[in-house]
Protein backbone atom coordinates (compact mmCIF):
# COMPACT_ATOMS: atom_id res chain seq x y z
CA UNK A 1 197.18 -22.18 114.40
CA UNK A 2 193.90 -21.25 112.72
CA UNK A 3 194.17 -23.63 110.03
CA UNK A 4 194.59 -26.45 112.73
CA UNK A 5 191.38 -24.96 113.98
CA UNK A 6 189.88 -25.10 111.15
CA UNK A 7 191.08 -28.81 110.31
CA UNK A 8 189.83 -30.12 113.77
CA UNK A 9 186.05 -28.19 112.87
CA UNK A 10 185.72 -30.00 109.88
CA UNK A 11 186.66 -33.21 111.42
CA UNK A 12 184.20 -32.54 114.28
CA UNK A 13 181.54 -32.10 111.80
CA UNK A 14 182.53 -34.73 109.81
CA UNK A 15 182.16 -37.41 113.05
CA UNK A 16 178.96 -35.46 113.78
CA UNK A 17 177.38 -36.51 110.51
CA UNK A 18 178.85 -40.01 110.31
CA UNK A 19 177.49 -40.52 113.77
CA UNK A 20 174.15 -38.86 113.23
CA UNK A 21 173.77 -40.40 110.38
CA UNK A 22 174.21 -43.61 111.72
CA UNK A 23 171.57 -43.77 114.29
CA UNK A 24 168.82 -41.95 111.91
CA UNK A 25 169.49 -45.06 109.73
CA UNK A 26 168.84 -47.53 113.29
CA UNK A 27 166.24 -45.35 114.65
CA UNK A 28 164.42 -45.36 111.01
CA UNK A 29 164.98 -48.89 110.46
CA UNK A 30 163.08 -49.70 113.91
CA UNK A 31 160.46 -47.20 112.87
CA UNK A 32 159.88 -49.17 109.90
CA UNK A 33 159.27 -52.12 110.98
CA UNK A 34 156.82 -50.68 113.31
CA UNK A 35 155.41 -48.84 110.31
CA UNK A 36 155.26 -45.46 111.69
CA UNK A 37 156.61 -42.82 109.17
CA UNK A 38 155.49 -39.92 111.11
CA UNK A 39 157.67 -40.93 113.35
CA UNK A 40 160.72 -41.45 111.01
CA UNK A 41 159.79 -37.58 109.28
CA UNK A 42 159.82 -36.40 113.13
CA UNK A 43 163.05 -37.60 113.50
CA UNK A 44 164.62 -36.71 110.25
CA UNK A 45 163.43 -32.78 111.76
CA UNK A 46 165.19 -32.69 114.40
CA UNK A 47 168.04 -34.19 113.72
CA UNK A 48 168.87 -31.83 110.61
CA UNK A 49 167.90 -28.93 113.00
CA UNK A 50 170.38 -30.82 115.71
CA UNK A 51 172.99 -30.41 112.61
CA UNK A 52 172.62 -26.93 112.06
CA UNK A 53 172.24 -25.51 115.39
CA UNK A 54 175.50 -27.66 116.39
CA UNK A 55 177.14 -26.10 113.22
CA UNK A 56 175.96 -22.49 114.21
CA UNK A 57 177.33 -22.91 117.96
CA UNK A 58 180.89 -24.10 116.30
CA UNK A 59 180.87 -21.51 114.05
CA UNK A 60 180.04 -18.77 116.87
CA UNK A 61 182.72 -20.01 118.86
CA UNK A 62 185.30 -20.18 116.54
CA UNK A 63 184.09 -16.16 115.62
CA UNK A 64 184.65 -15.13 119.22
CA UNK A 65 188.19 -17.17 119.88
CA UNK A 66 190.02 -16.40 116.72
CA UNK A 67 188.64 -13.29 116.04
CA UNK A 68 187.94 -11.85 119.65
CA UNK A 69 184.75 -10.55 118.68
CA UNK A 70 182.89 -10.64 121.32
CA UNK A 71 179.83 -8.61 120.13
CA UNK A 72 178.97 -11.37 118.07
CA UNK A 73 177.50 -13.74 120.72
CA UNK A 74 174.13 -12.55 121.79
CA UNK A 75 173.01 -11.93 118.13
CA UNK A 76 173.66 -15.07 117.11
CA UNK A 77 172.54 -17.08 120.45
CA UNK A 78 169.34 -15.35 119.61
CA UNK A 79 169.42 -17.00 116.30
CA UNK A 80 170.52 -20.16 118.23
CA UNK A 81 167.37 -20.06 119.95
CA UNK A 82 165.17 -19.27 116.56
CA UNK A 83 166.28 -22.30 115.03
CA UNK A 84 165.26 -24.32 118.41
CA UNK A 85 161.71 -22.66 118.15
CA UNK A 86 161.50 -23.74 114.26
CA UNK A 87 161.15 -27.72 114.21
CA UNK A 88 159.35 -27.14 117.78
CA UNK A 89 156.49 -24.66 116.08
CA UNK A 90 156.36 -27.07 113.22
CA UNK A 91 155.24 -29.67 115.39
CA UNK A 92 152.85 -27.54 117.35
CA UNK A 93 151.30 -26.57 113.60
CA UNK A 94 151.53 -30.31 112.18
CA UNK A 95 150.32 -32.36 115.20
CA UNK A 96 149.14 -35.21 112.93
CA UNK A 97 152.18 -35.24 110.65
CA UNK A 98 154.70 -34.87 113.42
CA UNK A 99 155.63 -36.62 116.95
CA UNK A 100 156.62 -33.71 119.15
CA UNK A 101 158.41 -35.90 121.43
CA UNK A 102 160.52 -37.60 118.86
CA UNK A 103 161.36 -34.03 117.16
CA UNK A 104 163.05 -33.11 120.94
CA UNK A 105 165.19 -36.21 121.14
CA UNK A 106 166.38 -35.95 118.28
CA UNK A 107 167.22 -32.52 118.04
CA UNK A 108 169.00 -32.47 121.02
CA UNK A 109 171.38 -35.93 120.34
């Protein structure tokens, strides 16, 4: 049964990227035509940070089911939350170089 798990996580993933990776190419074409590359660097952010975070929650809950660890949620919700605070503090830092609005859609498609 946990190799089934495992197959469906990888497939999960796998849809998460093609599909991610689909609208980052729409989203950046539309941004290029209205020549805005902070825009298209905003979005490229968030939507790796989207990636990982998603990864990390699959990856916690797969810890906690199969292995019945239960101790390991709050340490790594708090890391959750850390990688959240990283593209946001970026843009807070890089206000000219990054769109803080685009950063939040993205990273939470």
């Amino acid at each position: 049964m946990i190799g089934a798990s495992f197959k469906n996580l990888k497939l999960i993933k796998k849809r998460l990227v093609t599909i991610n990776g689909g609208l980052f190419l729409v989203v950046s074409v539309l941004f290029i035509v209205n020549k805005d590359p902070i825009k298209i660097l905003s979005l490229g952010l968030g939507m790796v940070f989207s990636f990982i975070i998603f990864s990390q929650l699959i990856s916690t809950q797969e810890k906690i089911l199969n292995k019945r660890d239960k101790n390991v949620f709050f340490p790594l919700y708090f890391l959750r939350l850390l990688l959240y605070a990283v593209p946001l503090t970026l843009a807070f830092v890089l206000k000219k170089e990054l769109n803080l609005v685009v950063i939040l859609l993205a990273l939470f498609s």
